[in-house]
PDB file of N, CA and C in Angstrom:
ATOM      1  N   UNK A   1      92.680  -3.302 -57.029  1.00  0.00           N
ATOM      2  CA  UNK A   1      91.627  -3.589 -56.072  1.00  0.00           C
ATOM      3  C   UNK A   1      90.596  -2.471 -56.116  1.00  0.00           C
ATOM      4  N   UNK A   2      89.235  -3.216 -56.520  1.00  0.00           N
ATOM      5  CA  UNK A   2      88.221  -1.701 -56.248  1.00  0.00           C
ATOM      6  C   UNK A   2      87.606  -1.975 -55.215  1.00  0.00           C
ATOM      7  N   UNK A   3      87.442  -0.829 -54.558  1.00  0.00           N
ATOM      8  CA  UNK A   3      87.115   0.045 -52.999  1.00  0.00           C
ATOM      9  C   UNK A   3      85.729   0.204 -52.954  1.00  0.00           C
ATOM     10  N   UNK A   4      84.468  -0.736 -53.000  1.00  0.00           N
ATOM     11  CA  UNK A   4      82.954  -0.855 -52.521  1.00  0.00           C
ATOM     12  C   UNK A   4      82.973  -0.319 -51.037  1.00  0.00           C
ATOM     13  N   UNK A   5      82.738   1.155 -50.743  1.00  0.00           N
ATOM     14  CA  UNK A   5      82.450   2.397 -49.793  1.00  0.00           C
ATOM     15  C   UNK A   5      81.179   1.108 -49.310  1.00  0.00           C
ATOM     16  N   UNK A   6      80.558   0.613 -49.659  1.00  0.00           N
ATOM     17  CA  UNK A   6      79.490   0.137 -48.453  1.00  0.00           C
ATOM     18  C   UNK A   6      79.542  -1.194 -47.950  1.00  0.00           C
ATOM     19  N   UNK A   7      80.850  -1.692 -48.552  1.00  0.00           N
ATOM     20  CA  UNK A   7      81.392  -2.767 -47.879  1.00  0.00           C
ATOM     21  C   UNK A   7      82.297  -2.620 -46.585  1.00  0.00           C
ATOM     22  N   UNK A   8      82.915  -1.473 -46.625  1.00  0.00           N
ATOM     23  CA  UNK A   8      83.690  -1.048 -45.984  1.00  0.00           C
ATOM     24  C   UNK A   8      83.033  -0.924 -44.302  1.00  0.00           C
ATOM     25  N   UNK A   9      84.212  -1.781 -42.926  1.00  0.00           N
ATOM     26  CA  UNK A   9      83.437  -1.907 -41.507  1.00  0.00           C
ATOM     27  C   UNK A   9      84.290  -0.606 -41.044  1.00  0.00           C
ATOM     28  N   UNK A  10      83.492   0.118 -40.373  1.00  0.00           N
ATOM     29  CA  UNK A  10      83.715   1.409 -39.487  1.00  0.00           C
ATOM     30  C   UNK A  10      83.658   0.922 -38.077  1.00  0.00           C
ATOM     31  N   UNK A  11      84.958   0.975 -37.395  1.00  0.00           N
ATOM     32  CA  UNK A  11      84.808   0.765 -35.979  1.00  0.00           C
ATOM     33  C   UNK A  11      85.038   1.665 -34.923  1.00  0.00           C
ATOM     34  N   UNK A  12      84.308   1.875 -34.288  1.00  0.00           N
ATOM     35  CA  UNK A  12      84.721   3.569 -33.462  1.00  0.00           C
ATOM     36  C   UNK A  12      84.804   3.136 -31.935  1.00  0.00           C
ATOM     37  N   UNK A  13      85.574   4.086 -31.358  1.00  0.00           N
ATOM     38  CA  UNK A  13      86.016   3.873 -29.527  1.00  0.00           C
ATOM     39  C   UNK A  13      86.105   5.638 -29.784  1.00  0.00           C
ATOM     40  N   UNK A  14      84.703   5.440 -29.302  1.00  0.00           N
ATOM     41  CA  UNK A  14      84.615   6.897 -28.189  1.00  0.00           C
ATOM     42  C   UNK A  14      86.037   7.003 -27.229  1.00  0.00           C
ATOM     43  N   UNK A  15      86.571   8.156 -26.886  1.00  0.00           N
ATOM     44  CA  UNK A  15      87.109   8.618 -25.734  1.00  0.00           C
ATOM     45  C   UNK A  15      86.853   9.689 -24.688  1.00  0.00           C
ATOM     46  N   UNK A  16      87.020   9.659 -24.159  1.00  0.00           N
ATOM     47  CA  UNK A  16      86.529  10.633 -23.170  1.00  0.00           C
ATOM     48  C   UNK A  16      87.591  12.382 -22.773  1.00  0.00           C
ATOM     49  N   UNK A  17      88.581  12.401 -23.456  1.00  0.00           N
ATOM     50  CA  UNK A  17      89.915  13.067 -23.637  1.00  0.00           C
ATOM     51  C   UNK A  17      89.420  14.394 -24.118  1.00  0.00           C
ATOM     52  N   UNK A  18      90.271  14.760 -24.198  1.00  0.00           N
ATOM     53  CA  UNK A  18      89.858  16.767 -24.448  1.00  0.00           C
ATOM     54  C   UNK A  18      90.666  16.391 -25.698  1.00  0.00           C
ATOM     55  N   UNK A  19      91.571  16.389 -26.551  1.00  0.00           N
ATOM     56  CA  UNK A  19      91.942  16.341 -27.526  1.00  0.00           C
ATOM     57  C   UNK A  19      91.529  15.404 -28.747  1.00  0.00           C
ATOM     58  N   UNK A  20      92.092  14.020 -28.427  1.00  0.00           N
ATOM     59  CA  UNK A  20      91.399  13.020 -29.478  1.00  0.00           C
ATOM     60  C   UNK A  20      90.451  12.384 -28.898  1.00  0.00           C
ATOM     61  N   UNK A  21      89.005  12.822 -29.972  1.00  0.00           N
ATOM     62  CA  UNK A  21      87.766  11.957 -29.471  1.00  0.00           C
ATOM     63  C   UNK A  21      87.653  10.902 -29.509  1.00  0.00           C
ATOM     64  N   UNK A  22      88.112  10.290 -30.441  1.00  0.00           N
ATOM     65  CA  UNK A  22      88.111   8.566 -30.776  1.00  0.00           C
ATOM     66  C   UNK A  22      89.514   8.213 -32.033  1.00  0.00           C
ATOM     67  N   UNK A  23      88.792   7.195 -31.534  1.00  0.00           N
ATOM     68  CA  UNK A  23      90.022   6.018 -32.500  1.00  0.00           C
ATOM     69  C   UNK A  23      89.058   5.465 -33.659  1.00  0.00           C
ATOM     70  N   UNK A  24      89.852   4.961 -34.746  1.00  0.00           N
ATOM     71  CA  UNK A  24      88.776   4.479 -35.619  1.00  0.00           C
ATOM     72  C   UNK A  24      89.559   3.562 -36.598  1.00  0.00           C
ATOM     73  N   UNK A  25      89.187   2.312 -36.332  1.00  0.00           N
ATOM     74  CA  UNK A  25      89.403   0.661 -37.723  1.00  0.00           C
ATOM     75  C   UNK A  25      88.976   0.980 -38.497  1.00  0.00           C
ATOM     76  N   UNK A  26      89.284   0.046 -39.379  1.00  0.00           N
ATOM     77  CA  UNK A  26      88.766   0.482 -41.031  1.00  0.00           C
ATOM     78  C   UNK A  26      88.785  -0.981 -41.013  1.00  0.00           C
ATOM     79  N   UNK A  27      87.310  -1.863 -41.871  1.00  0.00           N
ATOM     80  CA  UNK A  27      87.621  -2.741 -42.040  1.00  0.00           C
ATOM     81  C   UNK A  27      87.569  -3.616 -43.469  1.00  0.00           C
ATOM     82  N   UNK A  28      88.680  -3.850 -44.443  1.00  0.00           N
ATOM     83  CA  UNK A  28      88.290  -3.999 -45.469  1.00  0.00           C
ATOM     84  C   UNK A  28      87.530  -5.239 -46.153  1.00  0.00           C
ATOM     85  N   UNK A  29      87.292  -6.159 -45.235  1.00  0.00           N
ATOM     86  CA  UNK A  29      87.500  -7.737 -45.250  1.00  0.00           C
ATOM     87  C   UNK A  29      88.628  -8.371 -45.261  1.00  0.00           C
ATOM     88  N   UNK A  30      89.659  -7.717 -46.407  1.00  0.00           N
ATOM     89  CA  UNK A  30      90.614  -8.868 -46.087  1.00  0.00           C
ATOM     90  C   UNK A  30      91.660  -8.263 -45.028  1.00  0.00           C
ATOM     91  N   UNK A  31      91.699  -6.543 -44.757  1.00  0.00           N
ATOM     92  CA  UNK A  31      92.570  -6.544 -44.223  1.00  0.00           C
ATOM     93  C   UNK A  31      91.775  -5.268 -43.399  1.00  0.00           C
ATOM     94  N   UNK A  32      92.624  -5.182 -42.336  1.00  0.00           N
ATOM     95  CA  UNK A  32      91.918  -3.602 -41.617  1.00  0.00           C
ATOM     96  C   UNK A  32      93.223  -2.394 -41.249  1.00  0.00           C
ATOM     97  N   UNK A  33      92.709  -1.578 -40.928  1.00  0.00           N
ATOM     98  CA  UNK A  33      93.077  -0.279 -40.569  1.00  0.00           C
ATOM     99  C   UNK A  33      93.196   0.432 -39.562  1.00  0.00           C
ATOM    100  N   UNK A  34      93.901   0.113 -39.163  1.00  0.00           N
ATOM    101  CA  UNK A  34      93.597   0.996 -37.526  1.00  0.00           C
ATOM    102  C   UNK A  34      94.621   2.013 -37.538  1.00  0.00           C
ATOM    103  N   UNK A  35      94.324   3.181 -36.041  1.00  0.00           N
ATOM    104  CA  UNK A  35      95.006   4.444 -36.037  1.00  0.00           C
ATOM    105  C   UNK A  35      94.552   5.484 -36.555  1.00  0.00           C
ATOM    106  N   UNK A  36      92.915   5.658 -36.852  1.00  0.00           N
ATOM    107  CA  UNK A  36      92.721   6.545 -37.448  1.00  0.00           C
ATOM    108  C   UNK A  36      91.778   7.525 -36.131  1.00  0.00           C
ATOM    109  N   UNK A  37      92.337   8.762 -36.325  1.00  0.00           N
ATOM    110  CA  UNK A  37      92.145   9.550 -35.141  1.00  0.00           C
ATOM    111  C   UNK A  37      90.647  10.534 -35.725  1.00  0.00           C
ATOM    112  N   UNK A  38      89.811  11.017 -34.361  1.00  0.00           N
ATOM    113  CA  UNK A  38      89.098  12.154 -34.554  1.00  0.00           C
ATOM    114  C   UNK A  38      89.608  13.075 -33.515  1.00  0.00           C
ATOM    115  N   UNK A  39      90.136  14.387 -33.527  1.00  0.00           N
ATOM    116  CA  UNK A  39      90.837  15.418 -32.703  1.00  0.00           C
ATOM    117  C   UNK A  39      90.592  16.478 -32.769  1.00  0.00           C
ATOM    118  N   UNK A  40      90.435  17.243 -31.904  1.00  0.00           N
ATOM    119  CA  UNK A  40      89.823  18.456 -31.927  1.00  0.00           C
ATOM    120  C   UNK A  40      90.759  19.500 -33.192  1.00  0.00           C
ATOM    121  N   UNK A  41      90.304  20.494 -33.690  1.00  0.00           N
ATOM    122  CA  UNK A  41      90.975  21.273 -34.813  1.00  0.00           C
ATOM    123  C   UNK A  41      90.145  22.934 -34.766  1.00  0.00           C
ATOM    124  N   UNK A  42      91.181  23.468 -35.301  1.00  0.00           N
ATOM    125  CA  UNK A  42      90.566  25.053 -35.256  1.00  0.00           C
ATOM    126  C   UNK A  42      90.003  25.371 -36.797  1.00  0.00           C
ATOM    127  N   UNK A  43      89.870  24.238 -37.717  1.00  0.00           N
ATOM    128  CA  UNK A  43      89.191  24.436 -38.612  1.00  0.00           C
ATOM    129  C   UNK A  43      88.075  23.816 -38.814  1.00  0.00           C
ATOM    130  N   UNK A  44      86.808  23.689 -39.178  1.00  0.00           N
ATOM    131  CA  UNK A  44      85.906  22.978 -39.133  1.00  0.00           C
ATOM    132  C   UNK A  44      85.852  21.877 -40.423  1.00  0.00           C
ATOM    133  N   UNK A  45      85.149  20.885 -39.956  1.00  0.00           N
ATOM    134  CA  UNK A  45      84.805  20.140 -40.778  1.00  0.00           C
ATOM    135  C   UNK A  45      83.519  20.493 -41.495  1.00  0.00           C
ATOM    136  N   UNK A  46      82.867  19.259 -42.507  1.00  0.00           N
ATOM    137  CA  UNK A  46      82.183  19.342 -43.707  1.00  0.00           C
ATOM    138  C   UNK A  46      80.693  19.599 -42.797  1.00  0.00           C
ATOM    139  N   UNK A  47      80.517  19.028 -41.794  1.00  0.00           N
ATOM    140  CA  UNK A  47      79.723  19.565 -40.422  1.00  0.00           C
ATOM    141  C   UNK A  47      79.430  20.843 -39.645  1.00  0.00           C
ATOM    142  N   UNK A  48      80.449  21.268 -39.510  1.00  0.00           N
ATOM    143  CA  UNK A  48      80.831  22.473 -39.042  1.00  0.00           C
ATOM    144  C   UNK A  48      81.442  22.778 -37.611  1.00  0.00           C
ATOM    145  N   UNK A  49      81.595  21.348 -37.557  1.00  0.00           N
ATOM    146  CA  UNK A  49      82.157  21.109 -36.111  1.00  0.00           C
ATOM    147  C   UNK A  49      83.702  21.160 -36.123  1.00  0.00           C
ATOM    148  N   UNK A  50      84.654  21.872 -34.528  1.00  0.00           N
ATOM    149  CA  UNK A  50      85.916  21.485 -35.062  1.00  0.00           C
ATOM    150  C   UNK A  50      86.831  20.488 -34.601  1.00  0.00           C
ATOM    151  N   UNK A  51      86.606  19.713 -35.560  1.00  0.00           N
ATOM    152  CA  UNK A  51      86.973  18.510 -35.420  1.00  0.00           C
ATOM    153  C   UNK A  51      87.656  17.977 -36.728  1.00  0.00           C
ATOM    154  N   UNK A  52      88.987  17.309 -36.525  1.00  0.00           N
ATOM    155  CA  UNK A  52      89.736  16.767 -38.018  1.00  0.00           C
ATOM    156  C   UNK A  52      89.758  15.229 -37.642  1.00  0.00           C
ATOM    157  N   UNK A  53      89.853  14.868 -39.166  1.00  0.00           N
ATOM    158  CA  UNK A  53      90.262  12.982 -38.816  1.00  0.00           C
ATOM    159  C   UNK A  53      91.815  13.159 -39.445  1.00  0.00           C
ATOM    160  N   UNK A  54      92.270  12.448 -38.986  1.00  0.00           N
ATOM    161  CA  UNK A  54      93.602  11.983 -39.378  1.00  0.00           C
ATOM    162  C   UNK A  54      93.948  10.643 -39.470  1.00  0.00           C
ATOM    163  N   UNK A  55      94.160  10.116 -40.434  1.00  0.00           N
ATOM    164  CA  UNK A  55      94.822   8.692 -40.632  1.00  0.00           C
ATOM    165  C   UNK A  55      95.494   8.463 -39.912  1.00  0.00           C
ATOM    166  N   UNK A  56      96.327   7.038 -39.703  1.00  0.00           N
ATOM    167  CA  UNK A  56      97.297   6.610 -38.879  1.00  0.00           C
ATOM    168  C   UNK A  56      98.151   6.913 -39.788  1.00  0.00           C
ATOM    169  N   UNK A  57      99.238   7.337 -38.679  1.00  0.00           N
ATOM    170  CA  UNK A  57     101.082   7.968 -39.392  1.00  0.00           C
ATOM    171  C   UNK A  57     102.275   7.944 -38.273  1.00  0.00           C
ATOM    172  N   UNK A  58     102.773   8.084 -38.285  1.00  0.00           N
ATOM    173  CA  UNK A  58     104.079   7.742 -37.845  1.00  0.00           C
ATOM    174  C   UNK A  58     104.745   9.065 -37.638  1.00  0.00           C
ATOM    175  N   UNK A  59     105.764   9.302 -36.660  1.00  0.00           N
ATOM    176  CA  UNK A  59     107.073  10.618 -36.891  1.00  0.00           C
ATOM    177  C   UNK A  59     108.078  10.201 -36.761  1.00  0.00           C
ATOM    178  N   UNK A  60     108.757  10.972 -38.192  1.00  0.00           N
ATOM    179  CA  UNK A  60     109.990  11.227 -38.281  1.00  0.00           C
ATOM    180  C   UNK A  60     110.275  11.563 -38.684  1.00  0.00           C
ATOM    181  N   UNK A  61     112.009  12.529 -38.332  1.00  0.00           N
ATOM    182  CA  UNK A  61     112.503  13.281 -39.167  1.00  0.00           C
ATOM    183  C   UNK A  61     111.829  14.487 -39.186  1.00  0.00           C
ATOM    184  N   UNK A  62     110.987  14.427 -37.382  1.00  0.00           N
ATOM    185  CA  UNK A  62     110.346  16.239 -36.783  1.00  0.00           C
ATOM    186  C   UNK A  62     109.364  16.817 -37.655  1.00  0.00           C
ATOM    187  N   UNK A  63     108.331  14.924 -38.871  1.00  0.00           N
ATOM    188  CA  UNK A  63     107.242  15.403 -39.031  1.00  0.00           C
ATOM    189  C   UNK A  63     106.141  14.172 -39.175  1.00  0.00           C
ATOM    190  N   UNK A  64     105.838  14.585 -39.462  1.00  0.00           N
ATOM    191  CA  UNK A  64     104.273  12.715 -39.323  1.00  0.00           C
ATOM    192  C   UNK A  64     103.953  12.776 -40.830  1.00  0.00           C
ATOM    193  N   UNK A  65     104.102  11.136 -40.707  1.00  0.00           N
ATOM    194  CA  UNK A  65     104.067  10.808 -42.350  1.00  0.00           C
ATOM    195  C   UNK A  65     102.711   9.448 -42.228  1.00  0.00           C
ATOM    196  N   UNK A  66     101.816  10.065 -43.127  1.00  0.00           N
ATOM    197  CA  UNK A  66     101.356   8.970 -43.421  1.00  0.00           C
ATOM    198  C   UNK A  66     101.119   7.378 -43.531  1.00  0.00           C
ATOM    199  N   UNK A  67     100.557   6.809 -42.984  1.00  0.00           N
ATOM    200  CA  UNK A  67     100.521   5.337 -43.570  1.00  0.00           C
ATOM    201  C   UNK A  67      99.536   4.734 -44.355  1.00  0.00           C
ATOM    202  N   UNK A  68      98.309   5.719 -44.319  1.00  0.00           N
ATOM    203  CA  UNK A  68      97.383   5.162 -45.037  1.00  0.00           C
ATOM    204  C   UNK A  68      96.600   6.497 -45.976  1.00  0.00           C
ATOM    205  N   UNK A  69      97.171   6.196 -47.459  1.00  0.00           N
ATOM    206  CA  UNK A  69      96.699   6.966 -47.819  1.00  0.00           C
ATOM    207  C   UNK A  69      95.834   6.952 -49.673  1.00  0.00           C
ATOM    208  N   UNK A  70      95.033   7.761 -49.886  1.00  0.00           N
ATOM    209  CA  UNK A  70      94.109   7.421 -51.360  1.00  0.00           C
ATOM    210  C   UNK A  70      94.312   8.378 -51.915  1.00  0.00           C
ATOM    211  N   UNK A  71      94.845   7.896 -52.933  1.00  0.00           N
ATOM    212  CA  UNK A  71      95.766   9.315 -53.834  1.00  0.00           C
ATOM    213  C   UNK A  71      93.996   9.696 -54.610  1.00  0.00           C
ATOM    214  N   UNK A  72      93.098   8.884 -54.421  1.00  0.00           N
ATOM    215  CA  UNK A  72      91.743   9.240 -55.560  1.00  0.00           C
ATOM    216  C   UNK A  72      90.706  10.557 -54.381  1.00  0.00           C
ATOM    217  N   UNK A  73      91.118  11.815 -54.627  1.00  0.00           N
ATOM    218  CA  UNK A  73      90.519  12.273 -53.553  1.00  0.00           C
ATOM    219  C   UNK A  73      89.158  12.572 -53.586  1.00  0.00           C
ATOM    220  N   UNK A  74      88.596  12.522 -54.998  1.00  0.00           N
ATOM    221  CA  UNK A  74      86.893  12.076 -54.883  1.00  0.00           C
ATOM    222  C   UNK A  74      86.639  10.633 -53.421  1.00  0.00           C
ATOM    223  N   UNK A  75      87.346   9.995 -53.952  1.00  0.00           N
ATOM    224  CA  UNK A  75      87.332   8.641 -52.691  1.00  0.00           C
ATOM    225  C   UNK A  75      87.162   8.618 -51.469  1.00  0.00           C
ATOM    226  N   UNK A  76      88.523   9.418 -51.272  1.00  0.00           N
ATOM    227  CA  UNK A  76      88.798   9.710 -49.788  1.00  0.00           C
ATOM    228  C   UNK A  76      87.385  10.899 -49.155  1.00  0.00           C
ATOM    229  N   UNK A  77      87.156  11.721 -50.076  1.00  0.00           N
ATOM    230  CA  UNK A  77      86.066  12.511 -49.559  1.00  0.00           C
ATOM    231  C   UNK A  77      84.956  11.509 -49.186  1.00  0.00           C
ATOM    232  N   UNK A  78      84.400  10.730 -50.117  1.00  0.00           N
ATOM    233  CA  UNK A  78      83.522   9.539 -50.013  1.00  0.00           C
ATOM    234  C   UNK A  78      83.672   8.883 -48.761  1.00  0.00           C
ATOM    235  N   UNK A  79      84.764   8.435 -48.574  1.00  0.00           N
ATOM    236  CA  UNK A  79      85.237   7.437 -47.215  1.00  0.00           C
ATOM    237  C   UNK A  79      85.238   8.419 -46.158  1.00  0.00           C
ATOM    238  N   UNK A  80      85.487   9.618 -46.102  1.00  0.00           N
ATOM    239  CA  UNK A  80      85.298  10.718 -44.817  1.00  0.00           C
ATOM    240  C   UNK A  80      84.256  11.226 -44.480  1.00  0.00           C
ATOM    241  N   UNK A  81      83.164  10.688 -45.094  1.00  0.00           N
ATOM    242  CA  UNK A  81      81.714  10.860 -45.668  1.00  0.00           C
ATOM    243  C   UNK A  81      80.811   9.601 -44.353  1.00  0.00           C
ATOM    244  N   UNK A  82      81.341   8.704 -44.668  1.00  0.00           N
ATOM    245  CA  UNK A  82      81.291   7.537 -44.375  1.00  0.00           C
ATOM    246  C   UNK A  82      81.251   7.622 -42.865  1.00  0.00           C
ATOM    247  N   UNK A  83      82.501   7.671 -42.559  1.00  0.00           N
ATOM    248  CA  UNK A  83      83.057   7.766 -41.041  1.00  0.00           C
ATOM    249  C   UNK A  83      82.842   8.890 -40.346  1.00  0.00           C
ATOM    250  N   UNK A  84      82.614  10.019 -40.739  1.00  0.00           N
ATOM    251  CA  UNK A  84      81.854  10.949 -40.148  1.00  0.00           C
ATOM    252  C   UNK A  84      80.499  10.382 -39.791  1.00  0.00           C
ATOM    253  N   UNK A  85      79.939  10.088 -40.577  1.00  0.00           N
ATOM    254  CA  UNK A  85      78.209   9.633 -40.537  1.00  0.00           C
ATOM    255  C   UNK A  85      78.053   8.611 -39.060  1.00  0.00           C
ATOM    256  N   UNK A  86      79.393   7.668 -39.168  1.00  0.00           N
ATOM    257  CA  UNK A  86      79.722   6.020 -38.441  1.00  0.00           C
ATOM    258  C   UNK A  86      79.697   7.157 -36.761  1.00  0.00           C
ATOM    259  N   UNK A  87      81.142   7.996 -37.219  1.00  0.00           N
ATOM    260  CA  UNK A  87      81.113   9.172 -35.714  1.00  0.00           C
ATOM    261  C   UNK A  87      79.939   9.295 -35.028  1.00  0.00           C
ATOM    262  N   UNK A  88      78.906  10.245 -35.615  1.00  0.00           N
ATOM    263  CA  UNK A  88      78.121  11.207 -35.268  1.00  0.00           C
ATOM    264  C   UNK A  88      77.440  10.496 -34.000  1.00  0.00           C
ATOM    265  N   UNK A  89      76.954   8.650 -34.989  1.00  0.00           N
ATOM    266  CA  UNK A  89      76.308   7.841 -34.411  1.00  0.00           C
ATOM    267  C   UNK A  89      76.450   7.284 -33.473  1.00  0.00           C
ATOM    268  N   UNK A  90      77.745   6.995 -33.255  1.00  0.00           N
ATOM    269  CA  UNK A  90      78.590   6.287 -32.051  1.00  0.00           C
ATOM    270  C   UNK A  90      78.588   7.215 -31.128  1.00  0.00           C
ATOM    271  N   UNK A  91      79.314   8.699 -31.597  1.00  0.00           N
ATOM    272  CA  UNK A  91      79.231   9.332 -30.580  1.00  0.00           C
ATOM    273  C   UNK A  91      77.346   9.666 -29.433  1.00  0.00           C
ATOM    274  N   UNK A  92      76.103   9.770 -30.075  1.00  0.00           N
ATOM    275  CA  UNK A  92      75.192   9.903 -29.891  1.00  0.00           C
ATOM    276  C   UNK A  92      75.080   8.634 -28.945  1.00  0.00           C
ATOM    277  N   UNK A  93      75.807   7.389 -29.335  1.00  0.00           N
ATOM    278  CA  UNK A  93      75.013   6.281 -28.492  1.00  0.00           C
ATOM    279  C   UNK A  93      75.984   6.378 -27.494  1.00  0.00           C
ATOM    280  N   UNK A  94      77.086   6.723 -27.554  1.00  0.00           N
ATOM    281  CA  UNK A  94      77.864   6.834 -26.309  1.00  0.00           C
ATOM    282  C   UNK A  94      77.329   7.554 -24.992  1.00  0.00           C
ATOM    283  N   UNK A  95      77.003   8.807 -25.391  1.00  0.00           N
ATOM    284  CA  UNK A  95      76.413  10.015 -24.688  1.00  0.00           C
ATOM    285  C   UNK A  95      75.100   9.211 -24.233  1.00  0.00           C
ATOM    286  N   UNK A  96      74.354   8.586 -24.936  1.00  0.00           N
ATOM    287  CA  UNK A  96      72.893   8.610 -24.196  1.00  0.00           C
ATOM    288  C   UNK A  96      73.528   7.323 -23.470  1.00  0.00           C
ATOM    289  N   UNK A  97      74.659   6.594 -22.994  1.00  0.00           N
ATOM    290  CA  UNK A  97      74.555   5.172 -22.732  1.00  0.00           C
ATOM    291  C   UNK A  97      75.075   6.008 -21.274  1.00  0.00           C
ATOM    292  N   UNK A  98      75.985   6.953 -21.270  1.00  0.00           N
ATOM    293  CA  UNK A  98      76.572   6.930 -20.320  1.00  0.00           C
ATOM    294  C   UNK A  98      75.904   8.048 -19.587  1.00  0.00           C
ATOM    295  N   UNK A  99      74.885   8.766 -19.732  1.00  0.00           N
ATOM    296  CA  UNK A  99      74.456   9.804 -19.484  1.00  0.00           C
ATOM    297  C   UNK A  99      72.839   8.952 -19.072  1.00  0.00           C
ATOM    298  N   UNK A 100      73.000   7.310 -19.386  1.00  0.00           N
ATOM    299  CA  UNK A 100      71.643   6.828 -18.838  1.00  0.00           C
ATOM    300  C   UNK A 100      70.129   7.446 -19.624  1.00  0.00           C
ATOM    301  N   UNK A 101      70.262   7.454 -20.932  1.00  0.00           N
ATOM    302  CA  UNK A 101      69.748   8.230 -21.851  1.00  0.00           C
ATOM    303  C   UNK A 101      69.007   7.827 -22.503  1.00  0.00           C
ATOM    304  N   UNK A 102      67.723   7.656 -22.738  1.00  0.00           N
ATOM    305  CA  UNK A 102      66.749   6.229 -23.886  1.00  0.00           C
ATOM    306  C   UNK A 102      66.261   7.545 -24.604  1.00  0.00           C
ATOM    307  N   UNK A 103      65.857   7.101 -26.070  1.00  0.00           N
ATOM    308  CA  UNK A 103      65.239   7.882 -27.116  1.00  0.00           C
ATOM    309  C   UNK A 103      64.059   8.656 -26.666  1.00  0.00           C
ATOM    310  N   UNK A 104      63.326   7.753 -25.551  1.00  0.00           N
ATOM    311  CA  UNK A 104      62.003   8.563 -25.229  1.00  0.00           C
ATOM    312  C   UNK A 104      62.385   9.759 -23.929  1.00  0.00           C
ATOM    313  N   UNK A 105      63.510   9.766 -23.640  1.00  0.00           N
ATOM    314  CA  UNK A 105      64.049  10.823 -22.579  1.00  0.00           C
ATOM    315  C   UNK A 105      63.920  12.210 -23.891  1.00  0.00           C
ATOM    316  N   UNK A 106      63.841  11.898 -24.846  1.00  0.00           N
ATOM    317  CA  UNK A 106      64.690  12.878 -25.586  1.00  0.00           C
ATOM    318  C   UNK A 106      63.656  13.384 -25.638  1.00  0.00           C
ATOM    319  N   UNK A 107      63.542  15.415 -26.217  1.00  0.00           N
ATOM    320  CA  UNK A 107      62.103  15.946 -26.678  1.00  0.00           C
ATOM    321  C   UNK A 107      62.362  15.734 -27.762  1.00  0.00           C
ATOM    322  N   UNK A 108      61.162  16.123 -29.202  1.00  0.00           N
ATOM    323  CA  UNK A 108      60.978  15.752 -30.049  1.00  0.00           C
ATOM    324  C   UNK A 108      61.084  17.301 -30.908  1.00  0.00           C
TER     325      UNK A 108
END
């Protein structure tokens, strides 16, 4: 199966939580993805913000294992590329929705 990055649906749920910011689907057409976390981290991301994504995974055996994963890590950088970008945006419309916020409030 080849992986068209701009076919691919990004679905994001803001949270409001001190730890995990959101949740995030993956949608491939035929099948989707869910469980994929944004959480606060003491290392920064490609942004510079600290913030990590983590796939959906499971524990056991006193460690968390994967469920979704792309052994092609050019890819996965690509696809974290992606959903960062999907973040930034969601998060921005969240903030101005709930904060009662229109583009022309903003300075320039």
């Amino acid at each position: 199966m080849k992986i068209e990055l701009d076919k691919i649906g990004v679905k994001i749920k803001i949270l409001d939580d001190k730890k995990t910011k959101a949740i995030i689907g993956l949608d491939f057409g035929d099948f989707v993805v869910k469980g994929f976390r944004v959480q606060e981290s003491q290392y920064e991301n490609y942004k510079g913000d600290l913030l990590w994504l983590t796939p959906p995974s499971y524990q056991g055996g006193g460690r968390y294992h994967p469920m979704f994963y792309i052994p092609n890590k050019e890819l996965w950088k690509d696809m974290e590329v992606k959903i960062w970008g999907e973040y930034y945006k969601q998060q921005d419309e969240h903030f101005k929705k709930r904060l009662d916020i229109t583009d022309d409030d903003l300075p320039i």
